[in-house]
N, C-alpha and C. Protein backbone atom coordinates (compact mmCIF):
# COMPACT_ATOMS: atom_id res chain seq x y z
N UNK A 1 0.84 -1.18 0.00
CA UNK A 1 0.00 0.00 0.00
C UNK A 1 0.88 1.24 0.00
N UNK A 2 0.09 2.46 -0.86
CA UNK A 2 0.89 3.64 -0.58
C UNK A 2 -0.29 4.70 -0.19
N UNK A 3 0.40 5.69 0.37
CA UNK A 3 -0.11 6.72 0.53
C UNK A 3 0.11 7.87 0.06
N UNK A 4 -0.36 9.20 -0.60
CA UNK A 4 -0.32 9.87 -1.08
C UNK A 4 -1.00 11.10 -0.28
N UNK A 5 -0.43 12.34 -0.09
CA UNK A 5 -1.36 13.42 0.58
C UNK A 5 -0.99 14.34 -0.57
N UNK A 6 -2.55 14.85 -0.69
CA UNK A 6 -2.92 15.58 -2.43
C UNK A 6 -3.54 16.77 -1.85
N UNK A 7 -3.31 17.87 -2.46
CA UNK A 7 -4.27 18.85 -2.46
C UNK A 7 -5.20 19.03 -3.62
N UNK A 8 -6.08 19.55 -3.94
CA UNK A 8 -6.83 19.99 -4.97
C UNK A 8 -5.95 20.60 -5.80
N UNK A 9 -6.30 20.05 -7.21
CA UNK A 9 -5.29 20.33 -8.67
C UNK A 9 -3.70 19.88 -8.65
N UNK A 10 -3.30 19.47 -7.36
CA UNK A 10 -1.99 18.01 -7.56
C UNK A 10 -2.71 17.06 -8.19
N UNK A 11 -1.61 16.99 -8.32
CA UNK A 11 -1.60 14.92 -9.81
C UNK A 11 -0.59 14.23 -8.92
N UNK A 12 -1.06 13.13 -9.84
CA UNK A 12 0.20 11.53 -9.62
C UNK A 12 0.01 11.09 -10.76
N UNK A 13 0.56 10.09 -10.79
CA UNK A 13 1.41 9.43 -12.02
C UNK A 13 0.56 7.53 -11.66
N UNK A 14 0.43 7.42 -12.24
CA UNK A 14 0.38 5.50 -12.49
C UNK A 14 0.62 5.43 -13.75
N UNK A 15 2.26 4.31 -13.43
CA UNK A 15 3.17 4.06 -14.71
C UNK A 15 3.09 5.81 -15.59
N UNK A 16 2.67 6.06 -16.49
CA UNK A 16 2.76 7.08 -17.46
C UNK A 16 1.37 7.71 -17.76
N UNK A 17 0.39 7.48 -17.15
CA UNK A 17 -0.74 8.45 -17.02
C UNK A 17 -1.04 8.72 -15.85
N UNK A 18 -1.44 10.22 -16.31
CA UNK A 18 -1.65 11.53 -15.03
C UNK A 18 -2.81 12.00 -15.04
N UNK A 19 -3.16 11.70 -13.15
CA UNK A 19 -4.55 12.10 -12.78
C UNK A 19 -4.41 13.16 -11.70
N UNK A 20 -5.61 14.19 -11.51
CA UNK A 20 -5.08 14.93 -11.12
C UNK A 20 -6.35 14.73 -9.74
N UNK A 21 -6.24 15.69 -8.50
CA UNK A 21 -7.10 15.87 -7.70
C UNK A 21 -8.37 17.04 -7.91
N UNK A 22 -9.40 16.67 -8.44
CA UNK A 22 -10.73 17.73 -8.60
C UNK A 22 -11.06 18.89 -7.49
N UNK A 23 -11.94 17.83 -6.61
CA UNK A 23 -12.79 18.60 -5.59
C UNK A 23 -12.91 17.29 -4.64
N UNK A 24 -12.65 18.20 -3.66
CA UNK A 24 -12.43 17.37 -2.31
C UNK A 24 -13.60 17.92 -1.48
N UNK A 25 -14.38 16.69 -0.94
CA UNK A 25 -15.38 17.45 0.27
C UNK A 25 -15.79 16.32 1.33
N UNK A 26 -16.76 16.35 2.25
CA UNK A 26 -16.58 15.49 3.37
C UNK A 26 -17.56 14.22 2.90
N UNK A 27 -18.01 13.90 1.54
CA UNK A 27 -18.40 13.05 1.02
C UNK A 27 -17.58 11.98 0.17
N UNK A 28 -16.71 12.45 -0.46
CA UNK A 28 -16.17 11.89 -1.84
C UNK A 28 -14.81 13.02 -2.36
N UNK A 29 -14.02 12.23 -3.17
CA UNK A 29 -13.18 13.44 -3.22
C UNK A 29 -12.98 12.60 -5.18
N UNK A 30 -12.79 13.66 -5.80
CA UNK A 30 -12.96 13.79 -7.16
C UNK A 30 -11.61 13.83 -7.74
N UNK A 31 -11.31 12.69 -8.87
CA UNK A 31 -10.08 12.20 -9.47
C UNK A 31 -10.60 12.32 -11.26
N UNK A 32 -9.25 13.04 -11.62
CA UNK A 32 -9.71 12.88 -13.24
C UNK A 32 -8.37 12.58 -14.31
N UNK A 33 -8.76 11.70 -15.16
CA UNK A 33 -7.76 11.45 -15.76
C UNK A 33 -7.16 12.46 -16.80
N UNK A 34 -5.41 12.73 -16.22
CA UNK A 34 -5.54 14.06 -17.26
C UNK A 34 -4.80 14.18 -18.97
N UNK A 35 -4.17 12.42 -18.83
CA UNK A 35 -3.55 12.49 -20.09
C UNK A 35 -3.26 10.78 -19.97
N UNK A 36 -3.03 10.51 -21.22
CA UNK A 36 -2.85 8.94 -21.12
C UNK A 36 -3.59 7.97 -21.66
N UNK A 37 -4.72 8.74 -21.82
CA UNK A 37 -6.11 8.04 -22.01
C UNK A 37 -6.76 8.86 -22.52
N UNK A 38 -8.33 8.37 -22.63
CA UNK A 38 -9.63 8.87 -22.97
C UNK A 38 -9.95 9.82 -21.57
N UNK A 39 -10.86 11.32 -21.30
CA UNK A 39 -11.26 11.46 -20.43
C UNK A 39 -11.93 10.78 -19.09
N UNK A 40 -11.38 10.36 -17.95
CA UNK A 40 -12.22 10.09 -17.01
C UNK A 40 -12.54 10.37 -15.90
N UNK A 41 -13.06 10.63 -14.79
CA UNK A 41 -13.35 10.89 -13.90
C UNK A 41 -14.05 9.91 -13.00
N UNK A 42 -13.29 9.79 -11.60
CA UNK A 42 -14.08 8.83 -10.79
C UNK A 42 -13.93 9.56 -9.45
N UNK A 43 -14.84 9.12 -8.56
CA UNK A 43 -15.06 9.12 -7.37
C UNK A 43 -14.63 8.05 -6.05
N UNK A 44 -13.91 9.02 -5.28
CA UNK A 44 -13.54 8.29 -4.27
C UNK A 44 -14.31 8.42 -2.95
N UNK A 45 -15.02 7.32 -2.58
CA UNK A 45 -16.14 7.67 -1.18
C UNK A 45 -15.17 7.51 -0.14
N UNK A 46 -16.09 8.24 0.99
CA UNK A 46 -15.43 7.94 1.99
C UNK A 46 -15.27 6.59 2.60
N UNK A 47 -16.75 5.90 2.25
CA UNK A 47 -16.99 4.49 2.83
C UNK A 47 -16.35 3.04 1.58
N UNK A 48 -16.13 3.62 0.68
CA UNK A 48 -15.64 2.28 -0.55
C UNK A 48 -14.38 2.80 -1.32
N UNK A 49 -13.78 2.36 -2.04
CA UNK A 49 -12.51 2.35 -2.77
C UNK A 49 -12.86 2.47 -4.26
N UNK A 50 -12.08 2.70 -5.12
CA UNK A 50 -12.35 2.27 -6.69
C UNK A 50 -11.14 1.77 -7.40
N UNK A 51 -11.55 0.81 -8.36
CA UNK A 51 -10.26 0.62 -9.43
C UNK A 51 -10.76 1.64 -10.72
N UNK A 52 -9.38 2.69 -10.11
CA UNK A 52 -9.74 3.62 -11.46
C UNK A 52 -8.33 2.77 -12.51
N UNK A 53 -7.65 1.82 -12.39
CA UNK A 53 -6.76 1.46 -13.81
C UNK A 53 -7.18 -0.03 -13.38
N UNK A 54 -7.10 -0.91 -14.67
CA UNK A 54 -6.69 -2.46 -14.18
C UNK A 54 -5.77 -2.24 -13.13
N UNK A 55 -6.05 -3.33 -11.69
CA UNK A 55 -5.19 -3.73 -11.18
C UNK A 55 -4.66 -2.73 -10.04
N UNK A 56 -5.46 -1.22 -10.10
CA UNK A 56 -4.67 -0.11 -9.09
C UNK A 56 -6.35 0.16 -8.38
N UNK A 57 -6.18 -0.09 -6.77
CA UNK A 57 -7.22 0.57 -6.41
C UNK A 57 -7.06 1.59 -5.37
N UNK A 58 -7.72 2.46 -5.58
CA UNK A 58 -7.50 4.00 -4.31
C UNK A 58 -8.71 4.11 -3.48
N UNK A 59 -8.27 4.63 -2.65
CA UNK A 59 -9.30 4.65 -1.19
C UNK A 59 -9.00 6.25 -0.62
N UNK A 60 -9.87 6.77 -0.01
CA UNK A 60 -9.32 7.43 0.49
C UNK A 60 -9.09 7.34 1.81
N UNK A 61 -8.16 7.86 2.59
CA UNK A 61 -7.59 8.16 3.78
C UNK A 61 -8.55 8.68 5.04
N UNK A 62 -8.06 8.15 5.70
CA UNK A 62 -9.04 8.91 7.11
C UNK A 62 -8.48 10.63 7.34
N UNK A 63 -7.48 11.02 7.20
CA UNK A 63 -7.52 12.24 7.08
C UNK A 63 -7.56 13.29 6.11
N UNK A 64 -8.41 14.42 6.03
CA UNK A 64 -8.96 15.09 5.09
C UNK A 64 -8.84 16.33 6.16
N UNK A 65 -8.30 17.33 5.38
CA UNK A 65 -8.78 18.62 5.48
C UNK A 65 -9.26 19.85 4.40
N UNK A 66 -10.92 19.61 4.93
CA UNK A 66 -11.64 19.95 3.82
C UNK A 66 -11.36 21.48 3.61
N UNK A 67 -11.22 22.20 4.47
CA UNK A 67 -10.89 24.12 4.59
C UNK A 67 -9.64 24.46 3.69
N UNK A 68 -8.17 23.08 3.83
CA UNK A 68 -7.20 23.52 3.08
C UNK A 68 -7.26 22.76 1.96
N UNK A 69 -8.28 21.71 1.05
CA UNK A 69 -8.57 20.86 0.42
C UNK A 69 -7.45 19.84 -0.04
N UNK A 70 -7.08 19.29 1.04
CA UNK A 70 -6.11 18.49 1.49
C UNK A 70 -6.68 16.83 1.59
N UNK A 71 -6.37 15.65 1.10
CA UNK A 71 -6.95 14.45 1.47
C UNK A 71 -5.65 13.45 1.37
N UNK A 72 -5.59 12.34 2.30
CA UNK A 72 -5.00 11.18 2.10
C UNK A 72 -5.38 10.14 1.29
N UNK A 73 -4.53 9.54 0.06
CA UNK A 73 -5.13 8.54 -1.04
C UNK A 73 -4.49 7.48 -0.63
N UNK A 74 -5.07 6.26 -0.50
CA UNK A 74 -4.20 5.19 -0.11
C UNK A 74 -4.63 4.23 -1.65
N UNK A 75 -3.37 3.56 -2.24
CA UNK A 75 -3.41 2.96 -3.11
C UNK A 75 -2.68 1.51 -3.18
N UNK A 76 -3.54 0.60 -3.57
CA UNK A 76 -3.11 -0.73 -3.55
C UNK A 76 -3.40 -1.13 -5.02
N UNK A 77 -1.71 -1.96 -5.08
CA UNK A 77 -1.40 -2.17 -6.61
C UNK A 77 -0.34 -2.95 -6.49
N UNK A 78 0.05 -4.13 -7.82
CA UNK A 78 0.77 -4.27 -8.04
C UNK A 78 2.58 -3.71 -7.83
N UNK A 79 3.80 -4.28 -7.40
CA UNK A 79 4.57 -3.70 -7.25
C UNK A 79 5.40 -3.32 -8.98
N UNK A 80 4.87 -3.82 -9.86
CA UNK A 80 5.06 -3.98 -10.98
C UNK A 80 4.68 -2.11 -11.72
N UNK A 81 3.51 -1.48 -10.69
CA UNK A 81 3.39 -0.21 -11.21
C UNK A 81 3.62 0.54 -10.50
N UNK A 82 4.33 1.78 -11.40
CA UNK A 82 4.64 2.76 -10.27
C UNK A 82 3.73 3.73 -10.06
N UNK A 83 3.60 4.28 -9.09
CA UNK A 83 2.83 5.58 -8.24
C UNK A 83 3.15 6.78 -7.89
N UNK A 84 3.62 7.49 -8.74
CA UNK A 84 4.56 8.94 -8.41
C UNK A 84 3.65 9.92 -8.11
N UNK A 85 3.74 11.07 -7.13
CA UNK A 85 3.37 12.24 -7.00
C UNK A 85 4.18 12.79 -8.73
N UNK A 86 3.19 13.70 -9.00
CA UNK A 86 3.49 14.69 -10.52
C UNK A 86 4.75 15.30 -10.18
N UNK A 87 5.18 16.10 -9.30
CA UNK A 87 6.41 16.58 -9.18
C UNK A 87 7.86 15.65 -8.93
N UNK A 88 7.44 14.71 -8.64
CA UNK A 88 8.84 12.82 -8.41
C UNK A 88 8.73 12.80 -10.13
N UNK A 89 7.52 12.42 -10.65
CA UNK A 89 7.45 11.78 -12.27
C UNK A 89 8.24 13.19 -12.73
N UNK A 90 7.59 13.98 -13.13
CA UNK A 90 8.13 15.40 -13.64
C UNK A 90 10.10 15.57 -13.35
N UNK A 91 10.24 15.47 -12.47
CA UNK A 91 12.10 15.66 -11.79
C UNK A 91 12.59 14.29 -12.97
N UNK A 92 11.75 13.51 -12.48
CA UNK A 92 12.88 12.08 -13.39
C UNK A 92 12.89 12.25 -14.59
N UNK A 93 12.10 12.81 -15.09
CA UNK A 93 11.58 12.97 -16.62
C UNK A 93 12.84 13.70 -17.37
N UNK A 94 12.95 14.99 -16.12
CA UNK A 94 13.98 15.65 -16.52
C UNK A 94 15.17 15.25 -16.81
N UNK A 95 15.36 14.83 -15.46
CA UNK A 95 16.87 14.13 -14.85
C UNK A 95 17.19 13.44 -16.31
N UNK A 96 16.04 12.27 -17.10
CA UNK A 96 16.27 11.62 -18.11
C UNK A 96 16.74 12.01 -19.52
N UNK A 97 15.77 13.23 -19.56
CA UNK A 97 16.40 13.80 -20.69
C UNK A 97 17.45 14.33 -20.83
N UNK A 98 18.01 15.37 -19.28
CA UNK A 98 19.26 15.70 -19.56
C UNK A 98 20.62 14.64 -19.02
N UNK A 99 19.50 13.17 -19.26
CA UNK A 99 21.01 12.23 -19.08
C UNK A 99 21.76 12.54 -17.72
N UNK A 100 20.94 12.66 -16.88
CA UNK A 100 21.57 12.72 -15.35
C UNK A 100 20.96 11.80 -14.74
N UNK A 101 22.11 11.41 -13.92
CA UNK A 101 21.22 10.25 -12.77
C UNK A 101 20.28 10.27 -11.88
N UNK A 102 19.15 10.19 -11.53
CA UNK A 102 18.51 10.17 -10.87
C UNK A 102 18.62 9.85 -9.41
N UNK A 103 18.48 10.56 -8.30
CA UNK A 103 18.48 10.60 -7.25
C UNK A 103 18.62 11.92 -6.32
N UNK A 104 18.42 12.16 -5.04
CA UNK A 104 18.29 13.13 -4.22
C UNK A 104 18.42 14.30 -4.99
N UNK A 105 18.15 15.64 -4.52
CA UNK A 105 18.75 16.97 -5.17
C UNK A 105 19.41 17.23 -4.41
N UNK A 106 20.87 17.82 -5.26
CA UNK A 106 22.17 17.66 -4.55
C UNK A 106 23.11 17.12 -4.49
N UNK A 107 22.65 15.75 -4.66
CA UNK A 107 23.33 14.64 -4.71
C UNK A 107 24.74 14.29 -5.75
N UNK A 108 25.78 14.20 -5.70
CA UNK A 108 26.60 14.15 -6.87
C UNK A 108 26.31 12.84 -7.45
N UNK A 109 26.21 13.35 -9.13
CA UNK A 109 26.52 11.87 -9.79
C UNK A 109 27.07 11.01 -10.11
């Protein structure tokens, strides 16, 4: 399992498509797919989980703060896929293109 703490309009990554965080409220908190695919949008209850990809399912977290639209995503998946916050995917992306190694910032290569 992972966990993820999202605000409203952060993304993550599964493998190479990016979803981002909608609208968060003390019902359900709103996920949309933002590239990768066809448009989608799903809902995360407070009381059930969803498989928004084959094989990846998200839940949300017991803590939420609805005033700073803040929520915990807990995701269970395969270790086979990865789960990046948008700004981890985004850094490596870089790191890749400009042929640098990946790891810490700072870090010598």
């Amino acid at each position: 399992m992972l966990t993820l703490t999202r605000h409203v309009g952060e993304g993550f990554y599964i493998d190479d498509v990016e979803w981002r965080v909608c609208t968060i409220d003390a019902a359900l908190v709103s996920i949309e797919l933002v590239k990768g695919g066809a448009f989608n949008r799903d809902f995360i209850r407070r009381t059930e989980g969803a498989e928004i990809m084959p094989g990846v399912f998200v839940s949300r977290g017991r803590a939420i703060d609805e005033d700073y639209g803040t929520c915990k995503l807990v995701f269970s998946a395969p270790r086979s896929i990865r789960i990046l916050r948008t700004e981890i995917y985004e850094e490596e992306r870089r790191q890749n293109a400009a042929g640098e190694l990946p790891g810490p910032k700072g870090a010598a290569a």
